[in-house]
Structures are given as C-alpha cells and as structure tokens.
C-alpha atoms as a PDB file:
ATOM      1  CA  UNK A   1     -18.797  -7.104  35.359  1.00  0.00           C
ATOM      2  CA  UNK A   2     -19.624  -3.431  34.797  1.00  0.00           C
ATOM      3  CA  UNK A   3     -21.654  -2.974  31.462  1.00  0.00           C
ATOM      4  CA  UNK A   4     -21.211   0.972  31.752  1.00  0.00           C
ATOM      5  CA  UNK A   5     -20.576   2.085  28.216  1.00  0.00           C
ATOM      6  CA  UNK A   6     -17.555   4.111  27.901  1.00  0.00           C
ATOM      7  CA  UNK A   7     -17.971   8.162  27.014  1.00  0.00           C
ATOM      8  CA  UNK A   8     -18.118   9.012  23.509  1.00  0.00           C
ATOM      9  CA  UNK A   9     -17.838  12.111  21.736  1.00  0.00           C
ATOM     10  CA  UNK A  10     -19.093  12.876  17.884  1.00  0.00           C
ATOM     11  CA  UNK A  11     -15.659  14.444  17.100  1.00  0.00           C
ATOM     12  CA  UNK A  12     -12.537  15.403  18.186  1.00  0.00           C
ATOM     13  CA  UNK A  13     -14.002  19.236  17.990  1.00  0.00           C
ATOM     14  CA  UNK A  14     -16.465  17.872  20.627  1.00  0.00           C
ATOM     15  CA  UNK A  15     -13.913  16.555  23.035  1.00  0.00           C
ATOM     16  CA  UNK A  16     -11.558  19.553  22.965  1.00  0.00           C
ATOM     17  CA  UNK A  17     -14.614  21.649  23.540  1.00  0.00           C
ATOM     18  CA  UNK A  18     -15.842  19.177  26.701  1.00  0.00           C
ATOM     19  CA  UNK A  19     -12.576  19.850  27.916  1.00  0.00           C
ATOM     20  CA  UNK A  20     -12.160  23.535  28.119  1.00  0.00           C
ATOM     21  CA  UNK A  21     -15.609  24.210  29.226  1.00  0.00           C
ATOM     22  CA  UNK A  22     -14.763  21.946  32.463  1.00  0.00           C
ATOM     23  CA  UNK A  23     -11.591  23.887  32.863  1.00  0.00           C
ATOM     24  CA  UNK A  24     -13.379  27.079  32.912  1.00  0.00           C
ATOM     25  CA  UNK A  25     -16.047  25.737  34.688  1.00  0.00           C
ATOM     26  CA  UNK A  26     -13.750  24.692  37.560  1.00  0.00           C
ATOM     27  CA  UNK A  27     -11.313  27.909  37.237  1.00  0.00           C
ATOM     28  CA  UNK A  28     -13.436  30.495  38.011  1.00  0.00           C
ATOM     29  CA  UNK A  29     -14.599  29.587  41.069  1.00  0.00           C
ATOM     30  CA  UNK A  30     -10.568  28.922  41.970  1.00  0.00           C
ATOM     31  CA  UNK A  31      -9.407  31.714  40.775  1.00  0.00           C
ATOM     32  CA  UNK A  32     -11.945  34.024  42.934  1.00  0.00           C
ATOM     33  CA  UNK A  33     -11.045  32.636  46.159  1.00  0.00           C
ATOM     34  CA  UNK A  34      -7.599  32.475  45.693  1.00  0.00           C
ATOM     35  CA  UNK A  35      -7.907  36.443  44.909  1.00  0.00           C
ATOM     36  CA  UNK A  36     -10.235  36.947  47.757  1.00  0.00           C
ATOM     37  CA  UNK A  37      -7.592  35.369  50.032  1.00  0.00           C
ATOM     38  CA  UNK A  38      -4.761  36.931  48.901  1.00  0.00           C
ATOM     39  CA  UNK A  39      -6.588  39.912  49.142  1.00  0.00           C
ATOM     40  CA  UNK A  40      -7.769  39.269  52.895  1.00  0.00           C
ATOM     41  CA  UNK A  41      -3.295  38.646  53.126  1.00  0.00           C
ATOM     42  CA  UNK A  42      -2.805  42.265  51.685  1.00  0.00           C
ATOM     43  CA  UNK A  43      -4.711  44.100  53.898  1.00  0.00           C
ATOM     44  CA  UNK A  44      -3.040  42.131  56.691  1.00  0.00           C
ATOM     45  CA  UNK A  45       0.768  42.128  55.327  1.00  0.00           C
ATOM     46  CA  UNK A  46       1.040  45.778  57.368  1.00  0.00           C
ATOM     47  CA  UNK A  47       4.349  47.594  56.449  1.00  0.00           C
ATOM     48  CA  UNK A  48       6.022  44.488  54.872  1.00  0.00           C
ATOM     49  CA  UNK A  49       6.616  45.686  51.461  1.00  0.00           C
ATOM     50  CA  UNK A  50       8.326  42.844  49.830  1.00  0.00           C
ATOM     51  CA  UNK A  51       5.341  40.503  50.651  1.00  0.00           C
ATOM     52  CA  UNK A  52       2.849  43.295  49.347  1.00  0.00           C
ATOM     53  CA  UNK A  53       4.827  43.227  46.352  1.00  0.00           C
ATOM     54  CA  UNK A  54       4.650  39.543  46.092  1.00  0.00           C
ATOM     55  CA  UNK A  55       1.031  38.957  46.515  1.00  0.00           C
ATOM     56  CA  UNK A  56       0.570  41.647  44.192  1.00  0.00           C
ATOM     57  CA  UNK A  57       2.068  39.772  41.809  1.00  0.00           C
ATOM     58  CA  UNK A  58       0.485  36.652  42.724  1.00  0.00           C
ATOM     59  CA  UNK A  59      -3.110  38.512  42.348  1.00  0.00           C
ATOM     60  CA  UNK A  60      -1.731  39.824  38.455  1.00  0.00           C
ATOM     61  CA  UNK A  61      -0.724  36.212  37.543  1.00  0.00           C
ATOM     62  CA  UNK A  62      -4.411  35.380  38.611  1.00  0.00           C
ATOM     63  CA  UNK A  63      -5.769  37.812  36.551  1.00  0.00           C
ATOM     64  CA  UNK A  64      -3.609  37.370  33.507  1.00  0.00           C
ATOM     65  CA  UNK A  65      -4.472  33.739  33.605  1.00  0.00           C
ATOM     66  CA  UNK A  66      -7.937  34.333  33.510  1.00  0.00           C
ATOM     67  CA  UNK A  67      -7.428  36.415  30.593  1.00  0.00           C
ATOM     68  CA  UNK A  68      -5.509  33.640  28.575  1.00  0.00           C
ATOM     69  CA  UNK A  69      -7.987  30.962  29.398  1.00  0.00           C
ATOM     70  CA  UNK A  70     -11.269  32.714  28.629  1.00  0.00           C
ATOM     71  CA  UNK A  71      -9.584  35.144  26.445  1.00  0.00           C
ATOM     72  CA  UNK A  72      -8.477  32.322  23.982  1.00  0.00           C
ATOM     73  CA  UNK A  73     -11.776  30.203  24.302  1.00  0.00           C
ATOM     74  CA  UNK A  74     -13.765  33.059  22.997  1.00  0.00           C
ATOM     75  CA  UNK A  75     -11.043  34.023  19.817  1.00  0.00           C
ATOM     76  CA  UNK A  76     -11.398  29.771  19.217  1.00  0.00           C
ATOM     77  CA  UNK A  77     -15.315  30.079  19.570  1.00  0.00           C
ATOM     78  CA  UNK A  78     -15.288  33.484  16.761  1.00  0.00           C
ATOM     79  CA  UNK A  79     -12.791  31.342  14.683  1.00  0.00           C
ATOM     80  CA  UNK A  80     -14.922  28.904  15.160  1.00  0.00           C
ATOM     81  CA  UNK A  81     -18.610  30.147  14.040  1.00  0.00           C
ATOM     82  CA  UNK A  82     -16.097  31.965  11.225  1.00  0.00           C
ATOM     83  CA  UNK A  83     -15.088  29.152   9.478  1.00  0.00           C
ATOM     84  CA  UNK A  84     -17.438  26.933   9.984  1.00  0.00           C
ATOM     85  CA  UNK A  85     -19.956  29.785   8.251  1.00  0.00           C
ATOM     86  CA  UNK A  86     -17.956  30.075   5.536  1.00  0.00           C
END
C-alpha cells in the first residue's frame, strides 16, 4: 500500500500560481533552444527565401509567446498585490 499523502494546496490561488510558475519554469529554457536552432537553420537556409521567411516567423511566434506567458503572469501578479492591498 503506498501511504504517500496526496499534494495539497491552501487555495485555489495557490494551485493556479504552482501551475504557471512550472510552465514558465519549463518554457524558458524551450523556448531558447528552439530559437538558437532555428537560428543555427537561418544562417544555413542560403538563398532559399521562402524558408527564411518561414523560420522567421517561427522565431516571432517564439517571441510573441514568451511575451503572452510572462507578460500576463506579471499584469496577474500587479493585479494581484493590487487588490489584495486594498
């Protein structure tokens, strides 16, 4: 029988913040290599403008991303320490 007690969290609050920490946590590092890479595929590519153009793209979706996911944690976090002050 396994007597490991299952995780609990204080609050809902606490989960949802678990949750996106580990997402960022685990994005970052994802989203660098996969823009190193596709860099490293740029320079190769050579004249072939269609797949410069669509790793470009692939390197902006990346990026924009990025932005939503830590963009929105830190306007949640301000909301956050706003109402919760208040």
């Amino acid at each position: 029988m396994n007597n490991a007690p299952p995780i609990q969290f204080t609050g809902l609050d606490n989960l949802l913040w678990g949750i996106v920490s580990t997402v960022q946590f685990y994005s970052l590092p994802i989203m660098a290599i996969s823009i190193a890479t596709l860099g490293v595929l740029l320079i190769y590519s050579g004249d072939d403008t269609d797949r410069k153009s669509r790793l470009k793209s692939h390197i902006f979706n990346i990026l924009l991303g990025g932005l939503l996911v830590f963009g929105a944690t830190s306007i949640a976090g301000i909301l956050k320490t706003f109402l919760t002050s208040h």
